[in-house]
N, C-alpha and C. Protein backbone atom coordinates (compact mmCIF):
# COMPACT_ATOMS: atom_id res chain seq x y z
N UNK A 1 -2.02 21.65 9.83
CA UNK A 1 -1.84 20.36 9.17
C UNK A 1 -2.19 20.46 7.70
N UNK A 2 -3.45 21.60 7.57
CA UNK A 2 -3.47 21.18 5.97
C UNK A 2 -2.40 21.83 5.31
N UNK A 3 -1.52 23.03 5.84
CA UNK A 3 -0.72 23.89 5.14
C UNK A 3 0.09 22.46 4.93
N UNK A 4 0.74 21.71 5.75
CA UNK A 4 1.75 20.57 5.63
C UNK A 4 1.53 19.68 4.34
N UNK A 5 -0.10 19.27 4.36
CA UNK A 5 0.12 18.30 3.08
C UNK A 5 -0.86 19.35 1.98
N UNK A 6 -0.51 20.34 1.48
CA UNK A 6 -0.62 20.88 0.19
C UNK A 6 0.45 20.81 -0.17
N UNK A 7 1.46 21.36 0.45
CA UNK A 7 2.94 21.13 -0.51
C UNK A 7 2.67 20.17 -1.58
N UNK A 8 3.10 18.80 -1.10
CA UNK A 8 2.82 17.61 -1.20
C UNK A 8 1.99 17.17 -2.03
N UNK A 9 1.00 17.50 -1.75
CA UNK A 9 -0.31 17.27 -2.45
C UNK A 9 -0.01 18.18 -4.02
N UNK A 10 0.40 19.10 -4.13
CA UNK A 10 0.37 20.09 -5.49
C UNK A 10 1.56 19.34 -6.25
N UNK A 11 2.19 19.02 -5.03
CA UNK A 11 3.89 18.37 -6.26
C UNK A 11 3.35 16.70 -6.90
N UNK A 12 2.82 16.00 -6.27
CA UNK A 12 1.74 14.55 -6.59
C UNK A 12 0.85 15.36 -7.51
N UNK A 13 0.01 16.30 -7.40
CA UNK A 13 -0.76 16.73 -8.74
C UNK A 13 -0.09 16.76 -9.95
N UNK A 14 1.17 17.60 -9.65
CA UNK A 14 1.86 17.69 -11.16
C UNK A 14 2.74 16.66 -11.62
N UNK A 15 3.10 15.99 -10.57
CA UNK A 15 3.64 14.57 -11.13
C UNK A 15 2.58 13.17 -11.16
N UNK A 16 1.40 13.29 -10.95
CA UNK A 16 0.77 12.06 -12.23
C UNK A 16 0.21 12.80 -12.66
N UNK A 17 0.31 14.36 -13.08
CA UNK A 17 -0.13 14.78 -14.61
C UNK A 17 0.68 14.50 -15.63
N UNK A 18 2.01 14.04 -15.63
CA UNK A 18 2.76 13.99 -16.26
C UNK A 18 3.24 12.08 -16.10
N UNK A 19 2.68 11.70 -15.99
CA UNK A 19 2.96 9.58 -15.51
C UNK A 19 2.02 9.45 -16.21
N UNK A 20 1.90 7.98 -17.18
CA UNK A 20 1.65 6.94 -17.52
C UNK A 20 0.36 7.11 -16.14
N UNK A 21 -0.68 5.98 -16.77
CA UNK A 21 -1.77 5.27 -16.10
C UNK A 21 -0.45 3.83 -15.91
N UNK A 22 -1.10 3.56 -14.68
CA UNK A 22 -0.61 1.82 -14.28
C UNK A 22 -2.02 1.25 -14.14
N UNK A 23 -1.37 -0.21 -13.63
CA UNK A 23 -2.52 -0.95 -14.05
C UNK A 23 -4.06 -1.05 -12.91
N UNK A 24 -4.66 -1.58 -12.75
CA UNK A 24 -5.87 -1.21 -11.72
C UNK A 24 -5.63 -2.28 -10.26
N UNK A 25 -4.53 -2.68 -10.74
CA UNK A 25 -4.27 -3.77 -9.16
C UNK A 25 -4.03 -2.93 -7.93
N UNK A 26 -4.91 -3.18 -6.83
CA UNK A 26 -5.11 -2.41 -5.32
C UNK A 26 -3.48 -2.04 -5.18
N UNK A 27 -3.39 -0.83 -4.64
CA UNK A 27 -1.96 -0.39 -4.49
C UNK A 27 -1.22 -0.06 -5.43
N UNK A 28 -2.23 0.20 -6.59
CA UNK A 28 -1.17 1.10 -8.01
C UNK A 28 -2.61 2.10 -8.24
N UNK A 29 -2.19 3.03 -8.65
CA UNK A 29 -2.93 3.69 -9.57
C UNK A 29 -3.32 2.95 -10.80
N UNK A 30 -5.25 3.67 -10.75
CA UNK A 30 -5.88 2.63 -11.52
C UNK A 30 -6.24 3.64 -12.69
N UNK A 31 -6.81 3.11 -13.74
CA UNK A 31 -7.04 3.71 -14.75
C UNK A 31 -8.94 4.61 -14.68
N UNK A 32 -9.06 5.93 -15.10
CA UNK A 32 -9.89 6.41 -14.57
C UNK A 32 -11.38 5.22 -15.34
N UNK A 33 -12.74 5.43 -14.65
CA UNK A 33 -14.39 4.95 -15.29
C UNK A 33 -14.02 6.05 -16.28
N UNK A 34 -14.89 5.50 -17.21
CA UNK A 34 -15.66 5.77 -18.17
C UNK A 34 -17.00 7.10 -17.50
N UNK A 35 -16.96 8.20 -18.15
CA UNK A 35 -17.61 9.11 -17.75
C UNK A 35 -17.60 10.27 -18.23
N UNK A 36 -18.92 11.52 -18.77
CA UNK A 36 -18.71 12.62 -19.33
C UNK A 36 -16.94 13.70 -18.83
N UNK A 37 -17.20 14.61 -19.28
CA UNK A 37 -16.39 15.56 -19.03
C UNK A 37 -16.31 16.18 -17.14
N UNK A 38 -15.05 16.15 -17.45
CA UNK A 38 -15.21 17.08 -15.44
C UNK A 38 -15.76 18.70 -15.45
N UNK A 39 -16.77 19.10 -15.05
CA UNK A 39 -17.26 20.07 -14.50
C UNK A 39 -16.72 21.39 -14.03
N UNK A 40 -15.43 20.78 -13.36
CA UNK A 40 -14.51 22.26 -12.76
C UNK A 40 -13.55 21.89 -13.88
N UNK A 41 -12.73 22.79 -13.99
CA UNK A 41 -11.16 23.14 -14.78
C UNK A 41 -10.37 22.09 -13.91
N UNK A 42 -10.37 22.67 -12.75
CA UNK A 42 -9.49 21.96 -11.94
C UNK A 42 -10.15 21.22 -10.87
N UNK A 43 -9.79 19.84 -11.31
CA UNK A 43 -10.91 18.89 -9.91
C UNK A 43 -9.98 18.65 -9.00
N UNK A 44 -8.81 19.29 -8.83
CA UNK A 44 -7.69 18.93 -7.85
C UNK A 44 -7.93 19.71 -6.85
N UNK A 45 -8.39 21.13 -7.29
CA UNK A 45 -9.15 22.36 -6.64
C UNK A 45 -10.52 21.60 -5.41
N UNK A 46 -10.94 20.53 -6.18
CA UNK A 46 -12.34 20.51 -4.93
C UNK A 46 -11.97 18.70 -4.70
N UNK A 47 -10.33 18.71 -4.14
CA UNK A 47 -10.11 17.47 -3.69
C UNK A 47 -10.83 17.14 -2.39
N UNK A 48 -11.59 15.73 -1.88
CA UNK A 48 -11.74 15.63 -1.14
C UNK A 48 -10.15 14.58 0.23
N UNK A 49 -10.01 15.75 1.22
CA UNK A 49 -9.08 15.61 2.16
C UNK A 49 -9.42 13.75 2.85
N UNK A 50 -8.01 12.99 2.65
CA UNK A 50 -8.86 11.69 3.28
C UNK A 50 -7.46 10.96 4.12
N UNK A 51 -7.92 10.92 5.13
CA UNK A 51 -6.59 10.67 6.33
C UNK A 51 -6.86 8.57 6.69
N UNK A 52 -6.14 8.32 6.10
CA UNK A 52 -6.40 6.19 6.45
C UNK A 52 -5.02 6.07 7.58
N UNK A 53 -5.88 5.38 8.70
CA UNK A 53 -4.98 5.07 9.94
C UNK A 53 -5.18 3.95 10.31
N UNK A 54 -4.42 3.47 11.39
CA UNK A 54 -5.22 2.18 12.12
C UNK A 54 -5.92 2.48 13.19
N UNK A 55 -7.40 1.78 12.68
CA UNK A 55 -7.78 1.16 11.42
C UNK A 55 -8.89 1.63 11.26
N UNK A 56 -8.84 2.88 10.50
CA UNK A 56 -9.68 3.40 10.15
C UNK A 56 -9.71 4.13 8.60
N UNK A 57 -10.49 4.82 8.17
CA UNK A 57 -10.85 6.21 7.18
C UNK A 57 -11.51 7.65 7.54
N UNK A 58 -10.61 8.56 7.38
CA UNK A 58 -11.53 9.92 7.69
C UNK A 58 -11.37 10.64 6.78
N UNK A 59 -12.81 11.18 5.90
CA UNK A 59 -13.56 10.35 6.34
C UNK A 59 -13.97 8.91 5.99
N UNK A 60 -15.15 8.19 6.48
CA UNK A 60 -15.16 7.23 6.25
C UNK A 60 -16.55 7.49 5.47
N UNK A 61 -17.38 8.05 5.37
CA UNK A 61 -18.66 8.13 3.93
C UNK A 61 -18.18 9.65 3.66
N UNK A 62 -18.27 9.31 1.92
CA UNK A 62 -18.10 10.30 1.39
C UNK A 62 -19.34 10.90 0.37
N UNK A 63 -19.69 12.18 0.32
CA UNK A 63 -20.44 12.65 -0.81
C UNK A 63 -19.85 13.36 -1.48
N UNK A 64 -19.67 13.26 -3.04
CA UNK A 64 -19.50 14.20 -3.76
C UNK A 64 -20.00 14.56 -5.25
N UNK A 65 -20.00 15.60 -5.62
CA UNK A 65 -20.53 15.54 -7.20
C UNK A 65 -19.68 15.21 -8.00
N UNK A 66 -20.20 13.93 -9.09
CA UNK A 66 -19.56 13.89 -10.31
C UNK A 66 -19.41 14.44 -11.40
N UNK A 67 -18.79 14.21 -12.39
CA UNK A 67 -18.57 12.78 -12.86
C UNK A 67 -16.61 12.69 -12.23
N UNK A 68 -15.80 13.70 -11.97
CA UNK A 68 -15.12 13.43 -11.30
C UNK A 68 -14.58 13.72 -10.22
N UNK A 69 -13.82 12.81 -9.46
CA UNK A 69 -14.05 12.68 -8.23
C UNK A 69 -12.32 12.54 -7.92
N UNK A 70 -11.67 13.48 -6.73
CA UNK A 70 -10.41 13.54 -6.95
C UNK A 70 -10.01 14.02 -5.00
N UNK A 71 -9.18 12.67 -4.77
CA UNK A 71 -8.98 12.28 -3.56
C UNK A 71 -7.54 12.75 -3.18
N UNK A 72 -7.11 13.67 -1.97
CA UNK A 72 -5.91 13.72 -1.57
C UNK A 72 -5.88 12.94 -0.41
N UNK A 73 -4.80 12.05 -0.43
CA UNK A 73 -4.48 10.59 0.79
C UNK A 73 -3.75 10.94 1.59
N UNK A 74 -3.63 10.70 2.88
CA UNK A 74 -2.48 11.32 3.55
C UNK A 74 -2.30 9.42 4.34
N UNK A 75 -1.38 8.60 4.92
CA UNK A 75 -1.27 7.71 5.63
C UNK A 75 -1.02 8.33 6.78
N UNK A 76 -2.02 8.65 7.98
CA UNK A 76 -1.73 9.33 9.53
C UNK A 76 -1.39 8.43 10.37
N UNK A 77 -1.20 7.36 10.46
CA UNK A 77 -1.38 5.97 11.31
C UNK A 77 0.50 5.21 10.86
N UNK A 78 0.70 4.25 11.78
CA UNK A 78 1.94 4.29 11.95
C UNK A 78 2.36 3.11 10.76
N UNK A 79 1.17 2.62 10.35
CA UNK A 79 1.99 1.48 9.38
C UNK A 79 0.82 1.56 7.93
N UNK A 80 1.77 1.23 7.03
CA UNK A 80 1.26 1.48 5.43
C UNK A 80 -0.29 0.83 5.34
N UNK A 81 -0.96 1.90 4.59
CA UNK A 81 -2.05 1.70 4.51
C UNK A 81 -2.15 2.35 2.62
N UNK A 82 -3.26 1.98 2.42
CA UNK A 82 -3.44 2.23 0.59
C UNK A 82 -5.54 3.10 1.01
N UNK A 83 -6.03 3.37 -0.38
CA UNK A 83 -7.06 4.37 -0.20
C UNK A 83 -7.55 3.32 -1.73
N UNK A 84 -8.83 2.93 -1.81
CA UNK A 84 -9.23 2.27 -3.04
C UNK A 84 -10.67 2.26 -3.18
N UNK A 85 -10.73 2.46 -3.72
CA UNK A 85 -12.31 2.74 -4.82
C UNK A 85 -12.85 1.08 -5.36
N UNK A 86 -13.89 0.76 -5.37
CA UNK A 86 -14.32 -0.33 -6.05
C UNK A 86 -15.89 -0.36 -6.14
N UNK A 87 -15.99 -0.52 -7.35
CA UNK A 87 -17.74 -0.80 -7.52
C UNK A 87 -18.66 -1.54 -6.57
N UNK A 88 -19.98 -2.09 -6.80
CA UNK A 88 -20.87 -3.35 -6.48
C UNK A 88 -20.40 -4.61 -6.94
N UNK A 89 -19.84 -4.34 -8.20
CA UNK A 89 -19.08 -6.08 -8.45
C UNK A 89 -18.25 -6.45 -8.28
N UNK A 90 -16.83 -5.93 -6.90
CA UNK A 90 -16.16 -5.65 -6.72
C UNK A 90 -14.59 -5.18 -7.58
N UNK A 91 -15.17 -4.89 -8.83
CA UNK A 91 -13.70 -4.04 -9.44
C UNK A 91 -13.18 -2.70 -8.99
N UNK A 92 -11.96 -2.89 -8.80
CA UNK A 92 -11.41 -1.51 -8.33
C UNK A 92 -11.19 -0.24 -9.37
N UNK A 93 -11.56 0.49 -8.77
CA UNK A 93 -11.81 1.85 -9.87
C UNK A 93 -10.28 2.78 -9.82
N UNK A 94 -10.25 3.32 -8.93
CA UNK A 94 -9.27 3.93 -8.47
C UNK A 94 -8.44 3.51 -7.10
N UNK A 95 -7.26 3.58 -6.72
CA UNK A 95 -6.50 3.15 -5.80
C UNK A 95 -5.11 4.36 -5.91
N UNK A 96 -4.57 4.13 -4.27
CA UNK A 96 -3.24 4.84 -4.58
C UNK A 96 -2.13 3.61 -4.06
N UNK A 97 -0.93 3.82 -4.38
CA UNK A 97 0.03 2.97 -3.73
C UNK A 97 0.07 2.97 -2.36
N UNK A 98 0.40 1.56 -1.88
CA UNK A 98 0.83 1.45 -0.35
C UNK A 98 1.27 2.78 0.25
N UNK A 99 0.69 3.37 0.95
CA UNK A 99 1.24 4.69 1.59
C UNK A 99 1.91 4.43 3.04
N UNK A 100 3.40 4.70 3.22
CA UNK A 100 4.48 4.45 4.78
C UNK A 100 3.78 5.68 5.53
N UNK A 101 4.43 5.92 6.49
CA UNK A 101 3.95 6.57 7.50
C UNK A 101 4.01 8.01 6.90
N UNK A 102 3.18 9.40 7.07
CA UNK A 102 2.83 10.42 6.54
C UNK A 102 3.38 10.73 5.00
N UNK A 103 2.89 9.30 4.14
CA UNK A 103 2.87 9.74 2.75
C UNK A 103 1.60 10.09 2.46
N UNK A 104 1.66 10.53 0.79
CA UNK A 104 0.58 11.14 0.08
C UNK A 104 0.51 11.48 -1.00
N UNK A 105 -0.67 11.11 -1.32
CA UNK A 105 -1.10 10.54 -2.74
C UNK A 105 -2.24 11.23 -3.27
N UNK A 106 -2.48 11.66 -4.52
CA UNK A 106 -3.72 12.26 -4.98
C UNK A 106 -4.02 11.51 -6.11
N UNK A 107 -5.29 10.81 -6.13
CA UNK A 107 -6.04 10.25 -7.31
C UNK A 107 -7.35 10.65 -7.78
N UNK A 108 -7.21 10.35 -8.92
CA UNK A 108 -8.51 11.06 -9.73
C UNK A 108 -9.07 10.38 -10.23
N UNK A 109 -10.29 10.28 -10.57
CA UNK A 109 -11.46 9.62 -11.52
C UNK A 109 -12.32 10.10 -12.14
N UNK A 110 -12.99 9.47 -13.02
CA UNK A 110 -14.53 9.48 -13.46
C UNK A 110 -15.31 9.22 -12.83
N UNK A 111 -16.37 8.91 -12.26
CA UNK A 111 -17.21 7.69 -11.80
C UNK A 111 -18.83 8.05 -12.50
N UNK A 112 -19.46 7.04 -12.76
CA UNK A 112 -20.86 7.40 -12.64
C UNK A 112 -21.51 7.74 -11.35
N UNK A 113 -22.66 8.69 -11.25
CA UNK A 113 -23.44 8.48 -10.09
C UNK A 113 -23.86 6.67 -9.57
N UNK A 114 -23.92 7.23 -8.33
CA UNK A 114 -23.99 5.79 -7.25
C UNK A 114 -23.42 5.36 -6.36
N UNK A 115 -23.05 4.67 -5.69
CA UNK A 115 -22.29 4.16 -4.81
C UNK A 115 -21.24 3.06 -4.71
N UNK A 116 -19.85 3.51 -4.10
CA UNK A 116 -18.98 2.84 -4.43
C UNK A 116 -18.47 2.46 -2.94
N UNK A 117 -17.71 1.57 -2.49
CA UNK A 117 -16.93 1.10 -1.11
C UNK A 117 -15.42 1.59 -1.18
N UNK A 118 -15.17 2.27 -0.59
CA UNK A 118 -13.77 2.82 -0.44
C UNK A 118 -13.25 1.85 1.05
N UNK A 119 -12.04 1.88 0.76
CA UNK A 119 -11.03 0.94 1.61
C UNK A 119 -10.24 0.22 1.70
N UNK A 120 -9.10 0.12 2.65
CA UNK A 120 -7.80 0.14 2.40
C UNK A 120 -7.86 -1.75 1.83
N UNK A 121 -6.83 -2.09 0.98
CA UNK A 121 -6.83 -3.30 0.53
C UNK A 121 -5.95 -4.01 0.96
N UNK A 122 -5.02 -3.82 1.52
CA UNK A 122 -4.18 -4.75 2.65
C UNK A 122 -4.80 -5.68 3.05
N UNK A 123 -4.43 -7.00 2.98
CA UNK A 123 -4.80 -7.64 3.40
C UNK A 123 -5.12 -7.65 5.26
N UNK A 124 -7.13 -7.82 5.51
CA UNK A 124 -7.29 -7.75 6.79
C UNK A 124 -7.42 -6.29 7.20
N UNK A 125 -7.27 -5.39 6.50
CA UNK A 125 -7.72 -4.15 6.94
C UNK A 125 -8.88 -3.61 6.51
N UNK A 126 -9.36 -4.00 5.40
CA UNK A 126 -11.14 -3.64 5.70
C UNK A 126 -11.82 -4.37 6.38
N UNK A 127 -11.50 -5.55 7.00
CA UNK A 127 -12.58 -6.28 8.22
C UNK A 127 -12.04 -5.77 9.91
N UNK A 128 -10.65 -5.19 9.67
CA UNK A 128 -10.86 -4.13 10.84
C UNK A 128 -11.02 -3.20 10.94
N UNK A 129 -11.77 -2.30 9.81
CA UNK A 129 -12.89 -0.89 10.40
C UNK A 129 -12.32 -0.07 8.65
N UNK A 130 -11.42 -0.43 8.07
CA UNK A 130 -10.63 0.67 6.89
C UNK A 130 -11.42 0.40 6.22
N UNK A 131 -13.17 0.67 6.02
CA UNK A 131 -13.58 0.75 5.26
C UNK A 131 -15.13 1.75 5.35
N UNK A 132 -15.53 2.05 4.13
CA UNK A 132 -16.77 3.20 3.92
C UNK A 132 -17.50 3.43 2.76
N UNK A 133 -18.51 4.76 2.70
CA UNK A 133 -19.17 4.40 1.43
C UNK A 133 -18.66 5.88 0.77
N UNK A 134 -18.71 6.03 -0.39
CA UNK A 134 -18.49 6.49 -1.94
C UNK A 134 -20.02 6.83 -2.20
N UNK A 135 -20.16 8.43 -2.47
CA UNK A 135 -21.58 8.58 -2.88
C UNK A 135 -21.78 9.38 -4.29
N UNK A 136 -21.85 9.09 -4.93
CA UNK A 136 -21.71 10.45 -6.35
C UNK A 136 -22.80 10.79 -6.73
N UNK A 137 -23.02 11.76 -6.98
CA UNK A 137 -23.68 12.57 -7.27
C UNK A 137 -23.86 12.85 -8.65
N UNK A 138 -25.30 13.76 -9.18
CA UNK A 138 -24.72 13.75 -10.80
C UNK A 138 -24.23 14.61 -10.98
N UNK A 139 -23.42 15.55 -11.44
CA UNK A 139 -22.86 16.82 -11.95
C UNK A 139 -23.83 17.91 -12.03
């Protein structure tokens, strides 16, 4: 399965290296936090793998070191689901588009250390289980 979505995953790397930022509304790609420099060359290299189904996230808590933080999405579950990042005051940090059945999406960020709520924004799908915690770490 992972040989299946690297393809995928490397061709989405090089095509929003090359896209415009959109705007931060759940289900678009959001514009990255505010945050030092990334650590690796390539943070696409230490993506964390994240499968949203019904109605769930796997995984559903995440740890990783910052300051950036870079998610490959897969939708495993039979109806569109999205992957979204949002602070304590609820602004959304990062998000990918509505994902149909085995799409996939890779997004990247900044974040500061702390904790963030990841989960799908469809309406009614984070109060049935599509949701988790975001842990960062400092660099």
């Amino acid at each position: 399965m992972r040989l299946r979505l690297l393809i995928p995953a490397l061709a989405l790397v090089v095509a929003a290296c090359s896209a415009p930022a959109s705007s931060d509304e759940p289900g678009t790609a959001a514009p990255e936090a505010s945050a030092s420099a990334a650590s690796s060359a390539d943070p696409a290299a230490d993506a964390i793998e994240v499968s949203v189904l019904d109605f769930m996230l796997d995984p559903s808590d995440i740890e990783v070191a910052g300051p950036t933080v870079t998610f490959d999405v897969t939708n495993d579950g039979p109806t569109p689901h999205n992957f979204t990042v949002r602070d304590d005051a609820g602004e959304v940090l990062m998000a990918t588009e509505d994902l149909s059945v085995d799409g996939t999406e890779t997004i990247s960020g900044e974040l500061e250390p702390g904790t963030y709520t990841v989960f799908c924004s469809l309406p009614g799908h984070e109060s049935l289980g599509m949701s988790g915690t975001l842990t960062v770490t400092g660099g």
